[in-house]
Protein backbone atom coordinates (compact mmCIF):
# COMPACT_ATOMS: atom_id res chain seq x y z
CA UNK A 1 107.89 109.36 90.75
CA UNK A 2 110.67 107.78 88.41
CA UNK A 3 110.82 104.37 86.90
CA UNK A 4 112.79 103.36 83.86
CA UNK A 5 110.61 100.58 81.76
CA UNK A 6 110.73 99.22 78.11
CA UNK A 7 108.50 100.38 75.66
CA UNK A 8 107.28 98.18 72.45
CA UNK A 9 105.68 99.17 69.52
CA UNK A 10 104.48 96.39 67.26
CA UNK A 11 103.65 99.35 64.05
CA UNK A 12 106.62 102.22 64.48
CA UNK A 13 110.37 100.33 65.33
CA UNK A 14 111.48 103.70 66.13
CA UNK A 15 109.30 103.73 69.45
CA UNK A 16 110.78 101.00 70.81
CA UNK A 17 112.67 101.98 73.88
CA UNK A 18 113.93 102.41 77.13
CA UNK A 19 112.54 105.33 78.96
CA UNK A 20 112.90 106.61 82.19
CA UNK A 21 109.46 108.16 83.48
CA UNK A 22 110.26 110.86 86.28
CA UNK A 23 108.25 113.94 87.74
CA UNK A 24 107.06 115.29 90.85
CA UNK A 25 103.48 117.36 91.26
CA UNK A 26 105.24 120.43 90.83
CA UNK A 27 107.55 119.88 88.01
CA UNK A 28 105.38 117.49 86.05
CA UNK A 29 106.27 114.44 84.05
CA UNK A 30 109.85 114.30 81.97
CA UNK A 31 110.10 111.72 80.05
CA UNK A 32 114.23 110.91 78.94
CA UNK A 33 116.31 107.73 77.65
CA UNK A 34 116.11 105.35 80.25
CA UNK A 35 119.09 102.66 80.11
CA UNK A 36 118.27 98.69 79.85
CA UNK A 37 119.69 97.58 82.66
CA UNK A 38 118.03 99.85 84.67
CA UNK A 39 114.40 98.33 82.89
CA UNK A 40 111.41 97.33 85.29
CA UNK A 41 109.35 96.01 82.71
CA UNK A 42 107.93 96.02 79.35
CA UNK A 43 105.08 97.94 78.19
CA UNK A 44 103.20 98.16 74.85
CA UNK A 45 102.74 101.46 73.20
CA UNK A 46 99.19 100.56 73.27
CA UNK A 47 98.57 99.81 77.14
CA UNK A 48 101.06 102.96 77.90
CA UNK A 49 98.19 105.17 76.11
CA UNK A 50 95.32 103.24 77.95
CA UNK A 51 97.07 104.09 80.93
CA UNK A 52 97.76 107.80 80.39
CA UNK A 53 93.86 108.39 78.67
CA UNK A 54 92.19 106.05 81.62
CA UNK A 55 91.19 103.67 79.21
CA UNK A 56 92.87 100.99 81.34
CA UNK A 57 93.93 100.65 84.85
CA UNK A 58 97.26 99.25 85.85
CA UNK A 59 95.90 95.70 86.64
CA UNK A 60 93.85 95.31 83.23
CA UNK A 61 97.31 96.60 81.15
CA UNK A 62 99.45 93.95 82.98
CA UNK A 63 96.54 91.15 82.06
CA UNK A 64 97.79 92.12 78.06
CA UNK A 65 100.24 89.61 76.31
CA UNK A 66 103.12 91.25 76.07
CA UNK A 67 103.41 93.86 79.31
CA UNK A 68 105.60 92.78 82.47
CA UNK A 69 105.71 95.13 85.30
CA UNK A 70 107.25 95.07 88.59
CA UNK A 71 105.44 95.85 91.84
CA UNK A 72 107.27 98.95 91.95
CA UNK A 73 107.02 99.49 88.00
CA UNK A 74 103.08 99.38 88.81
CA UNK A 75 103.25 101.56 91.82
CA UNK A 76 104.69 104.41 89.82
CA UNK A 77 102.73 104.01 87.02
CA UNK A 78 99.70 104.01 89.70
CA UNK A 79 100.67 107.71 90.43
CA UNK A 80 99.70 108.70 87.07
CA UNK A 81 96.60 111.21 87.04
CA UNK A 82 94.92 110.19 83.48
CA UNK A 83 94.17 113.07 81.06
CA UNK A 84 90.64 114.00 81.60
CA UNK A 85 88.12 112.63 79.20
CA UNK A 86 87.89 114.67 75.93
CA UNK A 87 84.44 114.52 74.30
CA UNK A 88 83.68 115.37 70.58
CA UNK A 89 80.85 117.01 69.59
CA UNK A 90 80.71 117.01 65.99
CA UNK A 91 77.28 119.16 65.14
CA UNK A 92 79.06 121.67 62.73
C-alpha cells in the first residue's frame, strides 16, 4: 500500500496536508509528509475518519463535496481494514 493524497480540514488549519499513506500487513500503516506534487487527491478530515471507522465506504466518501480521488487513490484506500466497531455500554 502507499499513496500520497491531500488532506482538508474545514475546523483545525493545522491538519491540512499532504500525506503519504504507506504500510504493508506486516509492518502496518505509517503515515509521513507526503509532497504536493506527488498528491492523488483530496480528502476531508471527515470522510478520512468514515473511512478508517467503516462509517463510509470508498464510493459514498468520493460522492462528498469536496473529496477527489484517483482510481488508484481509491484502490489503496480500498485496502484499508476499518477499526472494528467499538460499542459503549454506559450502565455504571
Amino acid at each position: 500500500m502507499g499513496v500520497c493524497f491531500q488532506v482538508t480540514d474545514p475546523i483545525i488549519e493545522e491538519n491540512n496536508r499532504y500525506l503519504l499513506l504507506t504500510g504493508t500487513e506486516f509492518s502496518g500503516v505509517m503515515l509521513m509528509e507526503g509532497k504536493p506534487e506527488n498528491s492523488e487527491g483530496t480528502i476531508t478530515i471527515a470522510a478520512l475518519a468514515s473511512i478508517i471507522f467503516g462509517a463510509e465506504t470508498i464510493d459514498e466518501a468520493c460522492q462528498e463535496k469536496d473529496v477527489q480521488m484517483s482510481e488508484r487513490m481509491k484502490e489503496e484506500l480500498g485496502k484499508i481494514i476499518p477499526l472494528s466497531k467499538i460499542y459503549l455500554n454506559e450502565v455504571v
